[in-house]
N, C-alpha and C. Protein backbone atom coordinates (compact mmCIF):
# COMPACT_ATOMS: atom_id res chain seq x y z
N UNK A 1 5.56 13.79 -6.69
CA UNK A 1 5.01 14.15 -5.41
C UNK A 1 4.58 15.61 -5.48
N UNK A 2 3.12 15.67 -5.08
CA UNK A 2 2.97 17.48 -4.76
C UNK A 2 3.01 17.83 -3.23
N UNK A 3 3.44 18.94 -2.86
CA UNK A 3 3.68 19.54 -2.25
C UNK A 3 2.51 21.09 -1.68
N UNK A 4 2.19 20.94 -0.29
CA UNK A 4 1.58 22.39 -0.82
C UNK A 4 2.44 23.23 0.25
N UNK A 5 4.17 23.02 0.52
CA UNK A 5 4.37 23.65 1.54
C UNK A 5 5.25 22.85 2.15
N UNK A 6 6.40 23.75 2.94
CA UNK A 6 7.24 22.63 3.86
C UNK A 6 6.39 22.68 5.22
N UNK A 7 6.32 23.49 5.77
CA UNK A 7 5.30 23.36 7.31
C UNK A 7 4.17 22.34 7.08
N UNK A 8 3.29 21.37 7.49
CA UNK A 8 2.65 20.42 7.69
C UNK A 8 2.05 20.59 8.90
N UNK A 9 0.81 20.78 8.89
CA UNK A 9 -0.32 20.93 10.14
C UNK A 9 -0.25 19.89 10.66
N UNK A 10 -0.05 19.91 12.14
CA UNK A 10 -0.32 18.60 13.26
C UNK A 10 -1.38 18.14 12.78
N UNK A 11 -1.38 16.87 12.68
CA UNK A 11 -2.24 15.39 12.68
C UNK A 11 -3.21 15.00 14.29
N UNK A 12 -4.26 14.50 14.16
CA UNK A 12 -4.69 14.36 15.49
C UNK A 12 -4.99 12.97 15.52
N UNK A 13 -4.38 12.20 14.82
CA UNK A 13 -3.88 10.83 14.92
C UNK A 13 -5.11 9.65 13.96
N UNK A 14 -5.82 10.66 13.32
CA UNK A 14 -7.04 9.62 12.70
C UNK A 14 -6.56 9.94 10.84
N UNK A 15 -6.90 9.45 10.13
CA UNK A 15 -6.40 8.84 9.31
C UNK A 15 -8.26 9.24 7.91
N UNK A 16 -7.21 10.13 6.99
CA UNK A 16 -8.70 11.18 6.39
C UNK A 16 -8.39 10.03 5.13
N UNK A 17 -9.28 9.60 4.58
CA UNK A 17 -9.46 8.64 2.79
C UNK A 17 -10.10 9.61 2.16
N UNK A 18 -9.61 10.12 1.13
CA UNK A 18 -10.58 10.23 0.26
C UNK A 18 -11.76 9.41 -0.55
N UNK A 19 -12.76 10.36 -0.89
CA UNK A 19 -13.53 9.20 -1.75
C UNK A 19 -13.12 8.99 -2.76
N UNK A 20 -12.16 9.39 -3.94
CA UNK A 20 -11.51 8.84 -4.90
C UNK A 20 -11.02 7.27 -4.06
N UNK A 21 -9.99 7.40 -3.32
CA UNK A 21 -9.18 6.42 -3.01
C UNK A 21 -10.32 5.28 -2.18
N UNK A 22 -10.76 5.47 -1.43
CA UNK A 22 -12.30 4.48 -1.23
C UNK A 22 -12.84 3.49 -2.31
N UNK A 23 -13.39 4.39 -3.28
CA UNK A 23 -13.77 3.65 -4.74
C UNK A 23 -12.76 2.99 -5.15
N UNK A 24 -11.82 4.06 -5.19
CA UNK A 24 -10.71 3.11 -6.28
C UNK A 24 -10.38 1.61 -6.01
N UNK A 25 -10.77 1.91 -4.07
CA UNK A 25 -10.20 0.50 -3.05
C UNK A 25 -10.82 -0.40 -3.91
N UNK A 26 -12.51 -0.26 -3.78
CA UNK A 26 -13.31 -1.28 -3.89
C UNK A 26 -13.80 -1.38 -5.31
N UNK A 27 -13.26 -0.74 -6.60
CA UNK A 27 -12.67 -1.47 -7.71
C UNK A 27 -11.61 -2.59 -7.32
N UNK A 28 -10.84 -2.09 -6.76
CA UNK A 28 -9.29 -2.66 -7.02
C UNK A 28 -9.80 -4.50 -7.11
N UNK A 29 -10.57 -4.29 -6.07
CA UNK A 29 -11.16 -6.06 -5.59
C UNK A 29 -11.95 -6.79 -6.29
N UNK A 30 -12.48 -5.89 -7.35
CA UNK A 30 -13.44 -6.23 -8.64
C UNK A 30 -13.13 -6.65 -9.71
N UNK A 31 -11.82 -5.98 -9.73
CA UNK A 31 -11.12 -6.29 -11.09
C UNK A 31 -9.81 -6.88 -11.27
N UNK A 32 -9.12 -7.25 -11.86
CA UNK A 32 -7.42 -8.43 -11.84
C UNK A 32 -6.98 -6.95 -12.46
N UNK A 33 -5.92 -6.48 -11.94
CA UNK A 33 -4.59 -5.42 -12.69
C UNK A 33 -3.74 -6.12 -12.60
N UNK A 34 -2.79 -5.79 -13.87
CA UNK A 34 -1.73 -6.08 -14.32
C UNK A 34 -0.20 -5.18 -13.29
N UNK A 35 0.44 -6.53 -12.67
CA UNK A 35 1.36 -4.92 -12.23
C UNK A 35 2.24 -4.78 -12.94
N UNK A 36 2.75 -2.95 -12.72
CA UNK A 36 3.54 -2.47 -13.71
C UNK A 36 5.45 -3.43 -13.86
N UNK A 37 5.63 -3.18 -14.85
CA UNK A 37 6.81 -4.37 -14.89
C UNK A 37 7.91 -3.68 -13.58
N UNK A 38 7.54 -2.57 -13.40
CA UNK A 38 8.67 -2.67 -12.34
C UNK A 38 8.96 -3.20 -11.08
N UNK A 39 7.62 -3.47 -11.02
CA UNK A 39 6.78 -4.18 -9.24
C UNK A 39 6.76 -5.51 -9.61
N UNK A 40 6.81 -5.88 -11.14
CA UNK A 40 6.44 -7.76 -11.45
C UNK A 40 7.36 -8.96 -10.73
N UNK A 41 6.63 -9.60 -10.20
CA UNK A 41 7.58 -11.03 -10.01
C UNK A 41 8.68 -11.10 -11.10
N UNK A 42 9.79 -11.60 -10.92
CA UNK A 42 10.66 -12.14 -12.21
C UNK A 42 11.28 -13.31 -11.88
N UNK A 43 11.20 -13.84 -10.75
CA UNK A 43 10.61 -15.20 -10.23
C UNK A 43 12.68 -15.45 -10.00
N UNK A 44 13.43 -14.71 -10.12
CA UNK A 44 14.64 -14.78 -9.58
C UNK A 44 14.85 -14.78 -8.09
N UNK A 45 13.95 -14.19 -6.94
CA UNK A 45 13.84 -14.15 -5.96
C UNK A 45 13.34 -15.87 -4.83
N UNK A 46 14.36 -16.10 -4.29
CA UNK A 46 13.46 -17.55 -3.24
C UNK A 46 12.30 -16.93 -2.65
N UNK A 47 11.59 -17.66 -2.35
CA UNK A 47 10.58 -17.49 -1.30
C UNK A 47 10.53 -17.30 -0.05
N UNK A 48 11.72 -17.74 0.40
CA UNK A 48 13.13 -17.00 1.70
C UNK A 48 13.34 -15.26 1.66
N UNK A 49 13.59 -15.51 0.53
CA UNK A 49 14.28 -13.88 0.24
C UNK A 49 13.10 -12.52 -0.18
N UNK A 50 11.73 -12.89 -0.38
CA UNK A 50 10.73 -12.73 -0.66
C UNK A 50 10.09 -12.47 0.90
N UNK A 51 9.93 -13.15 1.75
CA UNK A 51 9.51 -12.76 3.07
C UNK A 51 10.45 -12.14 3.87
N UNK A 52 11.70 -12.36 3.60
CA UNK A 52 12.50 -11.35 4.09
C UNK A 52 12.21 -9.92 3.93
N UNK A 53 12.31 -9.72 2.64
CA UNK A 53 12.33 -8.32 1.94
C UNK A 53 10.57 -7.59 2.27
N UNK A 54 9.85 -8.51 2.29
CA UNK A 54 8.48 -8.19 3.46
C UNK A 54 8.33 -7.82 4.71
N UNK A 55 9.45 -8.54 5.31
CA UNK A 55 9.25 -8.61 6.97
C UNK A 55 10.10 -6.98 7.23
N UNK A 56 11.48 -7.02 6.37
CA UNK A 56 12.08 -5.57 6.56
C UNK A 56 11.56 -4.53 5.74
N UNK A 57 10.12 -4.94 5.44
CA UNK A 57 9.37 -3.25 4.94
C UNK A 57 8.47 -3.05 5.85
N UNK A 58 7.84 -4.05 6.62
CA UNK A 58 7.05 -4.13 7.83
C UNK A 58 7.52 -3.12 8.59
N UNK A 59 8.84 -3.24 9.20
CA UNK A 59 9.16 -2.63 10.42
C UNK A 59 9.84 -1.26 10.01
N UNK A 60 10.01 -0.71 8.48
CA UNK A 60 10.06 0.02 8.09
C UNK A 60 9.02 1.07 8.40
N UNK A 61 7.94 0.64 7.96
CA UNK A 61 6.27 0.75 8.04
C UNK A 61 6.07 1.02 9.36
N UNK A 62 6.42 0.11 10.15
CA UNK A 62 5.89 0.52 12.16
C UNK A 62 6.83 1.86 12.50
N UNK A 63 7.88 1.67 12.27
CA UNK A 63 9.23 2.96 12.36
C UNK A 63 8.46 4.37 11.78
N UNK A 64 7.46 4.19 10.62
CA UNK A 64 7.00 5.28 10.29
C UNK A 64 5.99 5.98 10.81
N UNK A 65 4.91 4.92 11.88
CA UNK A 65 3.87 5.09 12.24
C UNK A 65 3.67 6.36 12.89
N UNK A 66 4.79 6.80 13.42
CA UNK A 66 4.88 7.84 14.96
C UNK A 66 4.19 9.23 13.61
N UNK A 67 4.96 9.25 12.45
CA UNK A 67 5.01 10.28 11.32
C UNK A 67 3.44 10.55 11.00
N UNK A 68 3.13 9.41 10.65
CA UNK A 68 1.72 9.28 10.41
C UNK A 68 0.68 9.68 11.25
N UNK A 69 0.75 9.33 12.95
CA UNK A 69 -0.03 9.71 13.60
C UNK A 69 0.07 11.28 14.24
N UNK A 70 1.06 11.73 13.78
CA UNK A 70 1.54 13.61 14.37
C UNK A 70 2.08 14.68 13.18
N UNK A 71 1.58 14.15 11.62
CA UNK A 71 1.64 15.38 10.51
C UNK A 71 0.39 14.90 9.95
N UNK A 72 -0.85 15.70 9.84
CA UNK A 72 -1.04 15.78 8.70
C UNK A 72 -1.28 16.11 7.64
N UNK A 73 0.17 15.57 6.47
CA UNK A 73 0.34 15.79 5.60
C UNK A 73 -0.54 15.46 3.88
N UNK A 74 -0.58 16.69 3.68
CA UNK A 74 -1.45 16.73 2.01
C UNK A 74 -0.33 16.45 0.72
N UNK A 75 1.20 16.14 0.99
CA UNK A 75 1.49 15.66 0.04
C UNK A 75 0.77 14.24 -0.62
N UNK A 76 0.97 13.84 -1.81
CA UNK A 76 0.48 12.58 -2.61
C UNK A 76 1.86 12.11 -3.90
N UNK A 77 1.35 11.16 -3.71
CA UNK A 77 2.65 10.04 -4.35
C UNK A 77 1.84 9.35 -5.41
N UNK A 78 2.09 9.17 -6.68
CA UNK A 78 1.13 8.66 -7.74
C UNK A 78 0.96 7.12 -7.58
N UNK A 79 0.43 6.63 -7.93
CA UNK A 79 -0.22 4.85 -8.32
C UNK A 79 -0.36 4.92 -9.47
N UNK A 80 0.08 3.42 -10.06
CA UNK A 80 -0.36 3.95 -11.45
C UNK A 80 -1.94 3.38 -12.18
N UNK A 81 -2.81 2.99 -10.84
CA UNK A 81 -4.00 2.57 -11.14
C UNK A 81 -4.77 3.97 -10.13
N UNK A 82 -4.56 4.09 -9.21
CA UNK A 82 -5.75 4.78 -8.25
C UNK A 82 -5.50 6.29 -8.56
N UNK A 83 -4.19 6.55 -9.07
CA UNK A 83 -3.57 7.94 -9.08
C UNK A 83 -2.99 8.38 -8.29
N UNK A 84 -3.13 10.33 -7.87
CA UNK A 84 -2.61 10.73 -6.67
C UNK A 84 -2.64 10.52 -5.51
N UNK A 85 -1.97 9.56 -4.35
CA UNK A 85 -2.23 9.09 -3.07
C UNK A 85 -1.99 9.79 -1.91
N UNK A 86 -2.66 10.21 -0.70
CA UNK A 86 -1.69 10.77 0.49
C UNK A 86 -0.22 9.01 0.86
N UNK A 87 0.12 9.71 1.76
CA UNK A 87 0.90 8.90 2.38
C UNK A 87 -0.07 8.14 3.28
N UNK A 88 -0.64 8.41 4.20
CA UNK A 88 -1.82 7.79 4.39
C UNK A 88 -2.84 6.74 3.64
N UNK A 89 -2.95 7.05 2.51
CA UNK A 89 -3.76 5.94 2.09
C UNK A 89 -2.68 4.92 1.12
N UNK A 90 -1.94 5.57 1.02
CA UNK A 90 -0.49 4.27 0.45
C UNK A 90 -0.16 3.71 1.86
N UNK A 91 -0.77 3.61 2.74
CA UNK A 91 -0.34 2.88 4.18
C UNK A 91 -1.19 1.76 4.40
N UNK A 92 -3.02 2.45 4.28
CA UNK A 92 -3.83 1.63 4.13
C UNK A 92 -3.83 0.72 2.78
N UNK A 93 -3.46 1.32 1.65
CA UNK A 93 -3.37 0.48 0.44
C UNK A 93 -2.73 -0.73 0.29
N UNK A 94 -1.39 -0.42 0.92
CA UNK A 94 -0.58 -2.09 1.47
C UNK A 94 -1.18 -2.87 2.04
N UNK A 95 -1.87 -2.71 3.29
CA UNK A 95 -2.32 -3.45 3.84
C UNK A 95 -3.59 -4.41 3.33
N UNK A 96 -4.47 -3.68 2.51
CA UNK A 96 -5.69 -4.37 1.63
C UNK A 96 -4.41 -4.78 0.42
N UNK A 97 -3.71 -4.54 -0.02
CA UNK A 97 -2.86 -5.39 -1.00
C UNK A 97 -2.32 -6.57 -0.41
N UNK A 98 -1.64 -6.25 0.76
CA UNK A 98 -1.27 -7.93 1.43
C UNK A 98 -2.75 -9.17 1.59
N UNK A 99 -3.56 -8.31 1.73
CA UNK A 99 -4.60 -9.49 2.39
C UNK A 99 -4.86 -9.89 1.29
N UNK A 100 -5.17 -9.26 -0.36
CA UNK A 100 -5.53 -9.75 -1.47
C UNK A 100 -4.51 -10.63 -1.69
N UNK A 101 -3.72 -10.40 -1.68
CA UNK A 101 -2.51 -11.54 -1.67
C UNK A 101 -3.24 -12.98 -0.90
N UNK A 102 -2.97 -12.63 0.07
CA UNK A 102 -3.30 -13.83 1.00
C UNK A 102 -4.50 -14.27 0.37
N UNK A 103 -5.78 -13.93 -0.16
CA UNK A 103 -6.91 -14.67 -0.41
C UNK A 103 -6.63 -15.57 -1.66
N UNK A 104 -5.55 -14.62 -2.43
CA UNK A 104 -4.87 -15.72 -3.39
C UNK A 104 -3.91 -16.99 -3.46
N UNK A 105 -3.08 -16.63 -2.04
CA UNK A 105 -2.48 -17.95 -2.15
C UNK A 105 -3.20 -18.88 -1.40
N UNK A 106 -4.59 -18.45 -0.79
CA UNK A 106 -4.95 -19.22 -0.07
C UNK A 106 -6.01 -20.33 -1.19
N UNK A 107 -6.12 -19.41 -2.06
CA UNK A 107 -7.05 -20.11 -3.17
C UNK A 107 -5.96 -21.32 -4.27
N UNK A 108 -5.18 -21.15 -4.37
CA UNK A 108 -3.78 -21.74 -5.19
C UNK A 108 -3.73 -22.81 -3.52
N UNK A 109 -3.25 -22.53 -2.80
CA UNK A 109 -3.31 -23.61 -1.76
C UNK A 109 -4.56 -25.09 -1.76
N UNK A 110 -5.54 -24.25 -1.55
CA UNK A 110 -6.62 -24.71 -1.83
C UNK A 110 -7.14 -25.77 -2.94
N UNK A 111 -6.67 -25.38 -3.97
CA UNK A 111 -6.79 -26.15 -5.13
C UNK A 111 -5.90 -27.01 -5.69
N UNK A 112 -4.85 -27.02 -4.64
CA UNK A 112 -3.78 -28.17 -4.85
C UNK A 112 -3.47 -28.75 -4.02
N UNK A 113 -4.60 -28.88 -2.79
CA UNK A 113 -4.44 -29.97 -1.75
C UNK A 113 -5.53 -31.32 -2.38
């Protein structure tokens, strides 16, 4: 994580992307990545325990929102495809990661009805 500072300038509640992280988005959807083994399925988990562990990062995520909409902060947190991230766009990044999800199981659904 970098840092440029403990004080953090008030946020006015809108939400800045860089154009690195933009592009990187609309690679991400172009191309299949491998995830890193630490994020991999290892298929020990139910599918119970799997939406669980979703549903309590969700409200993790809403709990954080207030943070998001009243600092904003120039720290960044690495990816190991897009690179350096704000916290901000690792917010938006989940969210286009869940839906890619979804277009996939909807396609695996799809092809086995």
């Amino acid at each position: 994580m970098t840092r440029t500072g403990d004080e953090q300038p008030a946020g006015d509640g809108r939400i800045r992307l860089s154009d690195a992280f933009l592009e990187g988005g609309q690679k991400s959807y172009l191309e299949k990545w491998q995830a890193p083994e630490r994020v991999r399925p290892t298929g020990t988990k139910t599918i119970a325990e799997s939406l669980e562990v979703m549903a309590g990062n969700r409200i993790k995520l809403e709990e954080m929102r207030p943070l998001f909409e009243t600092v904003n902060s120039a720290a960044t947190f690495p990816h190991p495809y897009l690179g350096e991230l704000t916290a901000a766009e690792w917010l938006c990044l989940i969210g286009g990661h869940s839906a890619r999800h979804m277009r996939q199981i909807t396609r695996i659904l799809e092809t086995a009805a």
